[in-house]
Protein backbone atom coordinates (compact mmCIF):
# COMPACT_ATOMS: atom_id res chain seq x y z
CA UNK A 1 204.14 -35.66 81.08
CA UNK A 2 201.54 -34.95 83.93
CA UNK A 3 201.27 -36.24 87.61
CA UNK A 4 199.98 -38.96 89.66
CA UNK A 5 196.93 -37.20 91.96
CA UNK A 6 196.88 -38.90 95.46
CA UNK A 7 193.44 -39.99 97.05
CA UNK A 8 193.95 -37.95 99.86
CA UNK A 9 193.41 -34.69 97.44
CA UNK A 10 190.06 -36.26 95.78
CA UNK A 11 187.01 -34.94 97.18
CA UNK A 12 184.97 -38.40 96.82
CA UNK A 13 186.00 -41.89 97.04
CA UNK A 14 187.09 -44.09 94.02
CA UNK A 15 185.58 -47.33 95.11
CA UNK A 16 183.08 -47.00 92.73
CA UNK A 17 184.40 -44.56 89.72
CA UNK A 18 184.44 -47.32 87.16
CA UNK A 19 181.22 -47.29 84.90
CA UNK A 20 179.57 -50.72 86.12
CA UNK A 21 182.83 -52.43 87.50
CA UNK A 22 183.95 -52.35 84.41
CA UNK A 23 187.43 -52.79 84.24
CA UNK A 24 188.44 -49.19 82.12
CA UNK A 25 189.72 -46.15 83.23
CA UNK A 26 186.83 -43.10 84.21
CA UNK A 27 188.00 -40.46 81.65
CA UNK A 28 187.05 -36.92 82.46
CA UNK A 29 188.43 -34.55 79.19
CA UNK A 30 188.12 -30.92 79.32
CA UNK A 31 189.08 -28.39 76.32
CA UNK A 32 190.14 -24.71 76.44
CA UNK A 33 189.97 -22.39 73.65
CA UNK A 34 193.94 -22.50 73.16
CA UNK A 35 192.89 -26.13 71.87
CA UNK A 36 195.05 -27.73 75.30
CA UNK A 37 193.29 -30.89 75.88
CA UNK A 38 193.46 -31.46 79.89
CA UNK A 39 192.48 -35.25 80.64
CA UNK A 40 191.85 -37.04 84.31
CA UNK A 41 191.48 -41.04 84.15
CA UNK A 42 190.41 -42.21 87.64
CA UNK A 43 190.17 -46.31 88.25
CA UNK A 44 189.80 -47.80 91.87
CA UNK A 45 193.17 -49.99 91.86
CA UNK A 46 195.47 -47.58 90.57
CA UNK A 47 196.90 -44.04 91.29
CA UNK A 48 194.28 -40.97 89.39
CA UNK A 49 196.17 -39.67 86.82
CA UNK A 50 196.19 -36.11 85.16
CA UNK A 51 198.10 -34.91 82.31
CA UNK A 52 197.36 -32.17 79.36
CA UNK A 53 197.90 -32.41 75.38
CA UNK A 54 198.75 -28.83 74.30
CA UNK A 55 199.64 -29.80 70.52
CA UNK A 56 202.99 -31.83 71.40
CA UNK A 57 204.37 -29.30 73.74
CA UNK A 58 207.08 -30.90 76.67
CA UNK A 59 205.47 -29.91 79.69
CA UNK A 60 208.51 -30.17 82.06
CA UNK A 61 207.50 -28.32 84.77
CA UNK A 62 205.14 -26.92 86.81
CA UNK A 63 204.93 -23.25 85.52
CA UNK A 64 204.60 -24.85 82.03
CA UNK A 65 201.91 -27.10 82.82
CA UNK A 66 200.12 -24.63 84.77
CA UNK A 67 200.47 -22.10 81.38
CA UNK A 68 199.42 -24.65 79.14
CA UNK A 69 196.04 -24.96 80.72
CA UNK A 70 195.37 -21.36 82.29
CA UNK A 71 191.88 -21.58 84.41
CA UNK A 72 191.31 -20.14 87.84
CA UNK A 73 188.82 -22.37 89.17
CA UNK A 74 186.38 -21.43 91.79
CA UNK A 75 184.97 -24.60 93.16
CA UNK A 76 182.08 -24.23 95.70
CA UNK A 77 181.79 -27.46 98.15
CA UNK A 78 179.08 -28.56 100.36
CA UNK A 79 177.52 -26.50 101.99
CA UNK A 80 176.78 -27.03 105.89
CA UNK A 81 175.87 -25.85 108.88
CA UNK A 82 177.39 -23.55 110.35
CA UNK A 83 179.40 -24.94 114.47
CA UNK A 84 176.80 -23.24 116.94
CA UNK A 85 180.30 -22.65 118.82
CA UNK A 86 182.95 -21.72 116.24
CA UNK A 87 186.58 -22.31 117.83
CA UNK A 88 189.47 -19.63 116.55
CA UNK A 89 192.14 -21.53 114.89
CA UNK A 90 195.28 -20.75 113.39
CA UNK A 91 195.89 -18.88 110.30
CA UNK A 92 197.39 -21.97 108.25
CA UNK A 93 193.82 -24.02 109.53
CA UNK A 94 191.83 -21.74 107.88
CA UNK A 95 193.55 -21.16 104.64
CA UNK A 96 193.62 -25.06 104.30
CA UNK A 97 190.04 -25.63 104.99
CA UNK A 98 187.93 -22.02 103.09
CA UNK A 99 188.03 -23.81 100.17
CA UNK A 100 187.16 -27.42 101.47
CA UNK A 101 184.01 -29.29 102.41
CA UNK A 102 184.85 -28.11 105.80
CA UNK A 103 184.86 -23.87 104.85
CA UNK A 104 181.62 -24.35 107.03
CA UNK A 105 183.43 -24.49 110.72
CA UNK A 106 185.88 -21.92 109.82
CA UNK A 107 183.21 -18.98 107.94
CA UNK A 108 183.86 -16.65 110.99
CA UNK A 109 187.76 -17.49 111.29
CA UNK A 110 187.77 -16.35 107.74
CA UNK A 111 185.69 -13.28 108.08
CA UNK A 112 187.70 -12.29 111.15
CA UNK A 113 190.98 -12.04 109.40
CA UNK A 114 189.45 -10.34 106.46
CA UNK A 115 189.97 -6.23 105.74
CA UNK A 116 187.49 -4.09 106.96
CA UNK A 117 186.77 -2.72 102.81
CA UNK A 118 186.74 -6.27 102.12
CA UNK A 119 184.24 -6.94 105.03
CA UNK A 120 182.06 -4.16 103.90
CA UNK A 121 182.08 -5.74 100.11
CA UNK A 122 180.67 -8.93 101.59
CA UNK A 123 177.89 -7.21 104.03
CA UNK A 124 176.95 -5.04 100.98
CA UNK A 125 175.93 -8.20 99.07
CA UNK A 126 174.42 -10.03 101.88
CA UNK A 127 172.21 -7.37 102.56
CA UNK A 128 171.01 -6.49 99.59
CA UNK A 129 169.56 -9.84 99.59
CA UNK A 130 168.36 -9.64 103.02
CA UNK A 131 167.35 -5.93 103.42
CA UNK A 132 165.76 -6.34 107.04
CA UNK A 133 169.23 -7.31 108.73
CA UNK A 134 172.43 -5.76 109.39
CA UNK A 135 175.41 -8.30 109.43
CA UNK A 136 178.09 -7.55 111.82
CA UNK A 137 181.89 -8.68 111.56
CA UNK A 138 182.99 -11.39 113.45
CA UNK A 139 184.70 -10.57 117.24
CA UNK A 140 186.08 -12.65 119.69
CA UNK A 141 184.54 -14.17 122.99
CA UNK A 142 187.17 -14.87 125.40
CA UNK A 143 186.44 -18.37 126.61
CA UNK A 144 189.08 -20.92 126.85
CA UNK A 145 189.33 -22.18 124.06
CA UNK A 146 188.79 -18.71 122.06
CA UNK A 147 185.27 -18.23 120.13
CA UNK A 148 184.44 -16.60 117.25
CA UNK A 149 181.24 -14.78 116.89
CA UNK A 150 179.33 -12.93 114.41
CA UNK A 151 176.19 -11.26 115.10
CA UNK A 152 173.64 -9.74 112.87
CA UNK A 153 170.61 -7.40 113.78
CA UNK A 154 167.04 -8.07 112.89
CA UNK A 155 164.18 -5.56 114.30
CA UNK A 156 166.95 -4.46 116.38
CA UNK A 157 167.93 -7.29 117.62
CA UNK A 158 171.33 -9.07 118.11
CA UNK A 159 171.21 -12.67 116.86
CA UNK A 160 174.60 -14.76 116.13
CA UNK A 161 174.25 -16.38 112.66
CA UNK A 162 174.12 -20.09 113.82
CA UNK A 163 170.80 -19.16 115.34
CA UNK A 164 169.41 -18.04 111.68
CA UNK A 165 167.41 -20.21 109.17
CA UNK A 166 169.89 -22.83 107.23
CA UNK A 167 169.15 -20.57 103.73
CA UNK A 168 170.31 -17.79 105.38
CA UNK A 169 173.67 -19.45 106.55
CA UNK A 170 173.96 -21.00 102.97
CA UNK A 171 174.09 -17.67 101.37
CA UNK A 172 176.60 -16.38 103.69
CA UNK A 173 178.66 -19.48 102.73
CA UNK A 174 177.82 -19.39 99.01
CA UNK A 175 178.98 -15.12 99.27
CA UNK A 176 182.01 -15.95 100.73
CA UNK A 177 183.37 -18.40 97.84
CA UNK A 178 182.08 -15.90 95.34
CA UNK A 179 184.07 -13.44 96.54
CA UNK A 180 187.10 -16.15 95.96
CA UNK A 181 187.36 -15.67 92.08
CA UNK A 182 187.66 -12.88 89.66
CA UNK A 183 185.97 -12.33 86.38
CA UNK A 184 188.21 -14.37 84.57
CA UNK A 185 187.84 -17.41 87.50
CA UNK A 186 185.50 -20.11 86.23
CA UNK A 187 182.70 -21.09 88.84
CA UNK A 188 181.32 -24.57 89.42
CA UNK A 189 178.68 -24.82 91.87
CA UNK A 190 176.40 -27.97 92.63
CA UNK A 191 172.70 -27.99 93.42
CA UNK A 192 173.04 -24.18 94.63
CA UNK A 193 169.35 -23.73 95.53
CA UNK A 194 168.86 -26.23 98.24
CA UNK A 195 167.40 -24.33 101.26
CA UNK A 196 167.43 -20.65 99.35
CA UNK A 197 163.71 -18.88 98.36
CA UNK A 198 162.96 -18.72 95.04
CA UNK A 199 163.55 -15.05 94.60
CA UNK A 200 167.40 -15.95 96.42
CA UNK A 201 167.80 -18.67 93.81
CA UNK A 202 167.06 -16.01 90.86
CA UNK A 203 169.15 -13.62 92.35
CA UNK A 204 171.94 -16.39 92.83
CA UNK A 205 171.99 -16.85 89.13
CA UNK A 206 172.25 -12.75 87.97
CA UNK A 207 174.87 -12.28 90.19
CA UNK A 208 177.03 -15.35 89.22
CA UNK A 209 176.30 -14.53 85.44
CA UNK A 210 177.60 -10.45 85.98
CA UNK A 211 180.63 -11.83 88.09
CA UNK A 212 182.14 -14.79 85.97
CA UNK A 213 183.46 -15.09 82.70
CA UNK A 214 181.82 -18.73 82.76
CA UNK A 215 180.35 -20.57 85.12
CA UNK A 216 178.77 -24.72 85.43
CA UNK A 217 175.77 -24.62 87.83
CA UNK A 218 174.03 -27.81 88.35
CA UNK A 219 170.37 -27.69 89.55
CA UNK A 220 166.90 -28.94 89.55
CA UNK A 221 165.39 -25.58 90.42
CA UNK A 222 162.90 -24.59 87.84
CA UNK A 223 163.45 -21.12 89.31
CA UNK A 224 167.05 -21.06 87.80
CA UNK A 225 165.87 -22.57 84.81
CA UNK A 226 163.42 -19.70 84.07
CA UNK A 227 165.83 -17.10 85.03
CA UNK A 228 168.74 -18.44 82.57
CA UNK A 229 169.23 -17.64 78.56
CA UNK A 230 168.13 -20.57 76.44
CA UNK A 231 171.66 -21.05 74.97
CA UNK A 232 173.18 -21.67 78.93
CA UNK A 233 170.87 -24.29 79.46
CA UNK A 234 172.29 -27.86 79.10
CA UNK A 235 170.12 -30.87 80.10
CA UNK A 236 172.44 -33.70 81.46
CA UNK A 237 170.50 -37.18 80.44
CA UNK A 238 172.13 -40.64 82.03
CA UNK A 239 171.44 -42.52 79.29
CA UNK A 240 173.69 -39.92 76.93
CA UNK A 241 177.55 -39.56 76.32
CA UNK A 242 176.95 -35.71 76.16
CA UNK A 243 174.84 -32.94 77.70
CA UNK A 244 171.92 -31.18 75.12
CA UNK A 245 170.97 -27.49 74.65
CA UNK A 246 167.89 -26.76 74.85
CA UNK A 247 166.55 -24.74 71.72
CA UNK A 248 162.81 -25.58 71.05
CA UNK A 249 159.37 -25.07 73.10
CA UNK A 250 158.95 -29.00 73.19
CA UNK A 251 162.20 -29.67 74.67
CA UNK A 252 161.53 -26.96 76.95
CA UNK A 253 158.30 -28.47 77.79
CA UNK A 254 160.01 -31.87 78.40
CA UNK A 255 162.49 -30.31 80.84
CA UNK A 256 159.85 -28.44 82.59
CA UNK A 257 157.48 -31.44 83.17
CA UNK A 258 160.91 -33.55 84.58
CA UNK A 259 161.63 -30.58 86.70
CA UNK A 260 158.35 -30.20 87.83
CA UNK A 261 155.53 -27.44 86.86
CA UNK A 262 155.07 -23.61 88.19
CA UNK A 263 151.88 -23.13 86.14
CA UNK A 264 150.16 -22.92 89.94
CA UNK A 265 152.89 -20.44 91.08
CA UNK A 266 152.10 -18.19 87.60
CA UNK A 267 148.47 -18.28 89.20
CA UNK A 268 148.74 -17.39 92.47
CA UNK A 269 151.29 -14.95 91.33
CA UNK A 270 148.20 -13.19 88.89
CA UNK A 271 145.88 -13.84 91.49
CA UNK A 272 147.90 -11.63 93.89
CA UNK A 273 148.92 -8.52 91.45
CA UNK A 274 145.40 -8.72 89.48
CA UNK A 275 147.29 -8.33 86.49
CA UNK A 276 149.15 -10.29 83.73
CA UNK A 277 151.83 -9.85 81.00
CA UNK A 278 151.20 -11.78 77.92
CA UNK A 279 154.09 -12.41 75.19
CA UNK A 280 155.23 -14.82 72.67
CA UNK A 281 158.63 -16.97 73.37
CA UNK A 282 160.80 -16.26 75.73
CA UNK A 283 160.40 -12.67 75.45
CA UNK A 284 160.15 -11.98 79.10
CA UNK A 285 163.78 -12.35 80.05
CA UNK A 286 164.66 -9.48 77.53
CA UNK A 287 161.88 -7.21 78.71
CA UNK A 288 163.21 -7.57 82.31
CA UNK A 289 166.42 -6.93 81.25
CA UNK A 290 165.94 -3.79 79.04
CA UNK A 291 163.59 -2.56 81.73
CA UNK A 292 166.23 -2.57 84.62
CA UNK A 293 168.86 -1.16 81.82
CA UNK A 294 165.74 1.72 81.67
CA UNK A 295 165.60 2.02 85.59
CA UNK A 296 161.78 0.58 85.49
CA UNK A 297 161.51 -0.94 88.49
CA UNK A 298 158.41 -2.28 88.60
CA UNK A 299 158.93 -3.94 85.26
CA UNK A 300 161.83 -4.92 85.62
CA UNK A 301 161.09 -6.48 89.55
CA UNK A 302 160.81 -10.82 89.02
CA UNK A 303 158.52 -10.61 91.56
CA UNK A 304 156.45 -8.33 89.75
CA UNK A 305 153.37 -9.42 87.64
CA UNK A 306 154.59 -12.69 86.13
CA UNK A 307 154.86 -12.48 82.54
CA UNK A 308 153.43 -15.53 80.77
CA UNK A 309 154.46 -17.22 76.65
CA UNK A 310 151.46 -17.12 74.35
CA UNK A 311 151.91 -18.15 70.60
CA UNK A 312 152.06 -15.67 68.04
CA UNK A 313 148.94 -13.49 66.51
CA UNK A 314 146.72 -16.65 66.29
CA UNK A 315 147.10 -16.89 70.12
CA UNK A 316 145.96 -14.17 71.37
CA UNK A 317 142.45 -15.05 72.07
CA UNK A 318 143.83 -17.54 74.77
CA UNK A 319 144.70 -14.12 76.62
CA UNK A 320 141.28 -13.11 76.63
CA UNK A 321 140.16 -16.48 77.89
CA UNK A 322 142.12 -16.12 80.70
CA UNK A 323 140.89 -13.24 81.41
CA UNK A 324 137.67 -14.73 81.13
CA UNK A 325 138.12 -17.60 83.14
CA UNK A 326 139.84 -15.60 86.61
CA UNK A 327 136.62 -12.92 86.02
CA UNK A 328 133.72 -16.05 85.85
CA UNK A 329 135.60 -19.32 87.48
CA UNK A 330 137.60 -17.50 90.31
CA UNK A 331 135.61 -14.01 90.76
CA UNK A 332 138.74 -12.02 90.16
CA UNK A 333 139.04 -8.91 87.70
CA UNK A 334 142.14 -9.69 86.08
CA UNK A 335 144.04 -6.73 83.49
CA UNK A 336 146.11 -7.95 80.61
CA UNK A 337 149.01 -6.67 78.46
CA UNK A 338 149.53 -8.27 75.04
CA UNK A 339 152.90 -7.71 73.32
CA UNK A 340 153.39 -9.16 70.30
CA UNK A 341 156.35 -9.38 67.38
CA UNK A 342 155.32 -7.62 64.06
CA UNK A 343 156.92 -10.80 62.42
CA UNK A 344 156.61 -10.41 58.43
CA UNK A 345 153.03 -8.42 58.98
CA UNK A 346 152.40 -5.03 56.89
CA UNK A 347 151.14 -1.99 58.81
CA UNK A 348 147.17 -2.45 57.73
CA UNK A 349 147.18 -6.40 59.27
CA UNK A 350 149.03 -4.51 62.47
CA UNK A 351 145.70 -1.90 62.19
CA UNK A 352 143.39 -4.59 62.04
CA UNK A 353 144.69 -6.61 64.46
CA UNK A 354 144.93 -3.64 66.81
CA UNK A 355 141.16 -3.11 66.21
CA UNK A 356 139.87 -6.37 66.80
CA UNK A 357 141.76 -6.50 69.84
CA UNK A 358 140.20 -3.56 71.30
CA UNK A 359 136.65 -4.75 70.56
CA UNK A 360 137.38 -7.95 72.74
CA UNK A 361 138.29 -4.96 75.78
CA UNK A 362 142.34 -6.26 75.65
CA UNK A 363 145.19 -4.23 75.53
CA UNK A 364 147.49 -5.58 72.69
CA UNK A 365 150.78 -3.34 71.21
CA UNK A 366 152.80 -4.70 68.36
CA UNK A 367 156.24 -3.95 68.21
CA UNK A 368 157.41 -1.90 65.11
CA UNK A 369 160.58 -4.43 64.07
CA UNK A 370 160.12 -7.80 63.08
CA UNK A 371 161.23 -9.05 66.61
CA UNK A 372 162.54 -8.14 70.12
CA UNK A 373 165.77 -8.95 69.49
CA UNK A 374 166.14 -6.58 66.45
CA UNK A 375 166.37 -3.42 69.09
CA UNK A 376 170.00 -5.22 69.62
CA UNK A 377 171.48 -4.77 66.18
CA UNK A 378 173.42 -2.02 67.39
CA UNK A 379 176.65 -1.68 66.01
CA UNK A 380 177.82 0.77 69.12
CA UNK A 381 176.42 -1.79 71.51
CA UNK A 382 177.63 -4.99 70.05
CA UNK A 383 181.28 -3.46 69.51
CA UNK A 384 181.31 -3.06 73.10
CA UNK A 385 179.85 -5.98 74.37
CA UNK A 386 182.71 -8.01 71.76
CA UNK A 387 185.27 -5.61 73.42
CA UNK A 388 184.49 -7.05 76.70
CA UNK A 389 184.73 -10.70 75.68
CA UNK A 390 187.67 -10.23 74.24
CA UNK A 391 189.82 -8.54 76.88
CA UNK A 392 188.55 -11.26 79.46
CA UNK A 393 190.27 -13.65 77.13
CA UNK A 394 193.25 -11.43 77.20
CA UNK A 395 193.43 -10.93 73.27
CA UNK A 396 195.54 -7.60 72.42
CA UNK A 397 195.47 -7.92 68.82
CA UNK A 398 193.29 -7.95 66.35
CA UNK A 399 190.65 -5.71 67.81
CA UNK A 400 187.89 -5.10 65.43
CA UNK A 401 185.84 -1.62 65.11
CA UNK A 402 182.36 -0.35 65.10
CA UNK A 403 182.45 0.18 61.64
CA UNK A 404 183.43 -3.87 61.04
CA UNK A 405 180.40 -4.20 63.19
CA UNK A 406 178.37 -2.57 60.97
CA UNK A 407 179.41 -4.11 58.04
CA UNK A 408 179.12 -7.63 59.36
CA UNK A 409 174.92 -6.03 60.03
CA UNK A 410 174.79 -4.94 56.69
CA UNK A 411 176.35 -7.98 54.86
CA UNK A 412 174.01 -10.53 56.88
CA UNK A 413 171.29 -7.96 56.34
CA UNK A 414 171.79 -8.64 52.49
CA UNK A 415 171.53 -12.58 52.76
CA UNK A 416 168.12 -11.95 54.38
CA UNK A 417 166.71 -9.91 51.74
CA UNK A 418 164.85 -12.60 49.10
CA UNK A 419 163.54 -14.64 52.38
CA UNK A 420 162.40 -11.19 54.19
CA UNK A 421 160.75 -10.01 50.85
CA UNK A 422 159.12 -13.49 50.44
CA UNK A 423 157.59 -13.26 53.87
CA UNK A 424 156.28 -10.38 53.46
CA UNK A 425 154.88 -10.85 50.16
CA UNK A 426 152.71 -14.10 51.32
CA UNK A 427 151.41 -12.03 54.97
CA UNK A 428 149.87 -9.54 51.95
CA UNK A 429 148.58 -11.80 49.77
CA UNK A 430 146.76 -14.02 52.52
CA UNK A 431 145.53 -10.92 54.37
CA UNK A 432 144.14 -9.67 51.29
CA UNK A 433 142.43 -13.13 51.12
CA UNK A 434 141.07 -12.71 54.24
CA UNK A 435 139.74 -9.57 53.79
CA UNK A 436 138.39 -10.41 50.18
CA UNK A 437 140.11 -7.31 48.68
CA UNK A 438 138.67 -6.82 44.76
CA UNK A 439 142.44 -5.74 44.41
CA UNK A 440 144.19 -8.30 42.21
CA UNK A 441 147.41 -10.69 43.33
CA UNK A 442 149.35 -8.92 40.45
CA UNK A 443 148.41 -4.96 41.55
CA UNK A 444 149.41 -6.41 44.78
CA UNK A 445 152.45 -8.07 44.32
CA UNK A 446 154.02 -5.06 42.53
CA UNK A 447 152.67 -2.35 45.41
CA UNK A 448 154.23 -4.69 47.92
CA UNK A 449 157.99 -5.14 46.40
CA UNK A 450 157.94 -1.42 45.03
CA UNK A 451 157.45 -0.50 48.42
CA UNK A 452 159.53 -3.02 50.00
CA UNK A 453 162.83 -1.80 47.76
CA UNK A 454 162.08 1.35 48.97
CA UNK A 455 162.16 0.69 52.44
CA UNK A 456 165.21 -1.59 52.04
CA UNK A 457 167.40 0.58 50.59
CA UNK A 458 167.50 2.53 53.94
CA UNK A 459 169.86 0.18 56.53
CA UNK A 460 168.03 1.26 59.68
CA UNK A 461 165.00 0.17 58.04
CA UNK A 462 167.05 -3.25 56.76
CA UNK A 463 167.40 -3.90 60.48
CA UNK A 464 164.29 -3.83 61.78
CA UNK A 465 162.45 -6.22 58.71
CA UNK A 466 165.72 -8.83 58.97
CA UNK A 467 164.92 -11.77 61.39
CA UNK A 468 166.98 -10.43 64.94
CA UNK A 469 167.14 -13.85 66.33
CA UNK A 470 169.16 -15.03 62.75
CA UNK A 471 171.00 -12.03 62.35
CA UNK A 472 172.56 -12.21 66.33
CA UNK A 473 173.26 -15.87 65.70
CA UNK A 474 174.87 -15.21 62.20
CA UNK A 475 176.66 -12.39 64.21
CA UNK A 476 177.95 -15.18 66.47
CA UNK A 477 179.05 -17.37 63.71
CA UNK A 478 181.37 -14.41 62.65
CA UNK A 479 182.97 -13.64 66.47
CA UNK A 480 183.64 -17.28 66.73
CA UNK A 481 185.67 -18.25 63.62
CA UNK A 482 187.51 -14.98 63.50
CA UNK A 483 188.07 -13.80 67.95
CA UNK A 484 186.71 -17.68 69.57
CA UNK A 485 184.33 -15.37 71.24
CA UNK A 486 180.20 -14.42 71.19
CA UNK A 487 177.88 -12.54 73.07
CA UNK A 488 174.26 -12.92 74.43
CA UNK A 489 171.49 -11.01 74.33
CA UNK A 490 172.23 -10.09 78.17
CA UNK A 491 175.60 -9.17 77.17
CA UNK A 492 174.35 -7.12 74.33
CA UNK A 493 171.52 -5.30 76.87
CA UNK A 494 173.96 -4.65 79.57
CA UNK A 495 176.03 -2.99 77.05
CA UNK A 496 173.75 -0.30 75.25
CA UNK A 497 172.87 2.96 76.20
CA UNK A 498 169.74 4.02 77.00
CA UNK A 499 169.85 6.44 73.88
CA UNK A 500 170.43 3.92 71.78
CA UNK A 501 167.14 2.31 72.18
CA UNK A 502 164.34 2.75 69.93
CA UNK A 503 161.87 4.84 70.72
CA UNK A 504 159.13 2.62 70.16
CA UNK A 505 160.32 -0.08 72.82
CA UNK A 506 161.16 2.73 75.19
CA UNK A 507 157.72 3.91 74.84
CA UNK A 508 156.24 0.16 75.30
CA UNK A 509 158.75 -0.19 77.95
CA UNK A 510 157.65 2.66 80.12
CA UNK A 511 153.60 1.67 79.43
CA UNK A 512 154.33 -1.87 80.41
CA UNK A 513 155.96 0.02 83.56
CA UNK A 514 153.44 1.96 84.54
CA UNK A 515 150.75 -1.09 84.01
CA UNK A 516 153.23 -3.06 86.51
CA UNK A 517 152.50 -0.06 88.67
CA UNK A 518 148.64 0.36 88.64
């Protein structure tokens, strides 16, 4: 059971749907996580059909067909324009055509019959992204036919939108469909950052992320890319039947060079501030984001000093080489900020590496646990953020509690402890190596696992040695097969308190801060 779709309802012509001119249906399958199979087969010569497989059920109606598949889509169409002289129409106009390719002519109409508190939503958002002006609602200018106006004031001056920059007119567009859906509404939006500044296209992305459940944005903005979590990042290749995550530096590296570099923005960006953030991975992201969790503004601003990947300990010299290079090359006196994992490392390779830092004049602080993600494994924090997920899926049963939380930690925590003790074992012996202690590998290797079963039999300690990227996946594994849910590491940030953080990283939060701030 399903329906014939008429062409009239298709936003794009069928002429040429068929791969090639091959003679097959275009098949376009989508799954929900009640297992419902929805399926759209679209050929030039015959009707589009669309029909759903929800495990044999006998969708007979409408209400039935609707419940097998439940999605509230938000689609967002081309953007436009907007008519220099917008003509009111009636009410049944402009719910036909707010959601259409033609939303464009009628973005006054729509605003004029909206609330005032609803109005006042709308302007809140617009103007936080555009803090010099003052948006106005819409008003009618009696010429015949009627005209609908909406003025906003810049330097104290009335303009009507249509006289505004096109970016500006986009975001009014793109803030009215958001406002369409709810947090359980799924958003597709194409090629968003046409016309929109860098720091709108960034913005664009936090807002859609806090605001949907899920959401498909299609782009070529590196500024998006940058801004996203690895795990939403898809890369949609021609040549392939499905899209690919991105999960390594090289593939990262591939999708940057097809997308096109912003090594020259990082520059001008240090060139301006006279000061740089140096990290390993994608560390960055999470810094921002536990620094506007903190209230550190100037940390936590993207526009801030840019914060740039280095490799691990073996890479830090490359930070004082760029230092170099901006102080000789360009004449500018540049300050740096190392941050680096502790990894595996024991505290005297920490000391030493501290040390020989300092005698090369750069500031370099190693975090206590093994990783940034380790100040996540929070039971309190991850209970809520899995709370969240799973009342936007409407699940009622079944809820799990902190204390499952914590003994998911602590049973992962476990698995870890012959590859953690390993680790660490091998960072002593080579350091000791290095150092040509007269010490011998047997004295050492029985200091280094007495100690190390001392420290592990204390869980907060277990937590901060365990690998926090492993342990949040493994964490992952568990949500899915038991609630079909996970949760990110923005998830997970947005949901702990600011007690809950360590102190370390609140210390290294606030210095990094206060550097942003010099």
């Amino acid at each position: 059971m399903g329906y014939q779709v008429p062409d009239s309802v298709l936003p794009f012509s069928l002429a040429n749907v068929a791969h090639n001119y091959s003679a097959g249906d275009a098949v376009v399958e989508f799954r929900h996580s009640n297992k419902a199979l929805a399926t759209i087969r679209l050929h030039p010569e015959r009707a589009a059909r669309f029909f759903i497989d929800a495990g044999g059920a006998y969708l007979s109606t409408s209400s039935k067909f609707r419940a097998a598949f439940p999605i509230d889509l938000v689609i967002v169409p081309t953007l436009a324009p907007l008519e220099a002289d917008e003509v009111w129409v009636e009410d049944t106009t402009v719910r036909r055509n707010s959601t259409t390719r033609l939303a464009s002519r009628v973005l006054r109409n729509i605003w004029y019959r909206r609330s005032d508190e609803e109005f006042i939503l709308f302007r809140n958002d617009v103007e936080r992204a555009w803090p010099s002006i003052m948006l106005k609602k819409p008003e009618l200018r009696r010429d015949t036919p009627l005209v609908v106006e909406m003025y906003y004031s810049e330097d104290r001056i009335d303009r009507e939108v249509q006289w505004a920059g096109f970016g500006f007119q986009v975001w009014l567009q793109i803030q009215t469909h958001l406002r369409r859906g709810t947090p359980a509404s799924v958003l597709l939006i194409d090629e968003p950052d046409i016309y929109l500044h860098p720091d709108l296209q960034r913005r664009l992305l936090r807002s859609v992320r806090n605001q949907f459940v899920q959401f498909v944005m299609a782009t070529h903005s590196v500024e998006i890319v940058n801004e996203a979590e690895p795990n939403e990042i898809i890369s949609i290749i021609p040549h392939l039947k499905s899209g690919r995550r991105i999960h390594t530096d090289e593939e990262f590296a591939s999708l940057y060079h097809y997308l096109g570099s912003t090594d020259n923005a990082d520059y001008a960006r240090i060139a301006r501030s006279r000061r740089v953030i140096f990290v390993e991975g994608k560390d960055g992201r999470a810094l921002r984001r536990f620094a506007a969790r903190c209230n550190l503004k100037q940390l936590a601003d993207p526009q801030g000093p840019p914060i740039v990947r280095l490799g691990g300990f073996s890479q830090w010299r490359r930070a004082i080489d760029a230092v170099w290079a901006f102080k000789h090359v360009l004449d500018l006196e540049i300050d740096a900020f190392c941050l680096f994992d502790r990894d595996y490392r024991s505290d005297e390779q920490v000391d030493a590496f501290i040390s020989s830092a300092a005698e090369a004049d750069v500031v370099c602080h190693v975090l206590r646990r093994k990783e940034i993600e380790n100040y996540l494994l929070i039971p309190d924090a991850i209970h809520r953020a899995l709370l969240r997920r799973i009342r936007t899926r409407g699940q009622a049963s079944n809820i799990p509690t902190v204390n499952d939380v914590a003994g998911w930690l602590d049973e992962i925590c476990h698995e870890f402890k012959i590859p953690v003790m390993s680790r660490r074992l091998a960072n002593v012996l080579q350091f000791a190596k290095e150092r040509g202690s007269p010490v011998d590998q047997s004295t050492l290797i029985s200091q280094c696992t007495t100690e190390f079963e001392q420290e592990w039999r204390d869980a907060s300690i277990r937590l901060t040695r365990v690998p926090g990227k492993e342990v949040l996946a493994r964490i992952n594994d568990t949500l899915q097969s038991q609630f079909k849910v996970a949760v990110t590491e923005a998830m997970l940030i947005d949901s702990l308190q600011v007690a809950e953080l360590d102190v370390d990283l609140q210390r290294v939060l606030q210095q990094l801060n206060n550097f942003c701030n010099e």
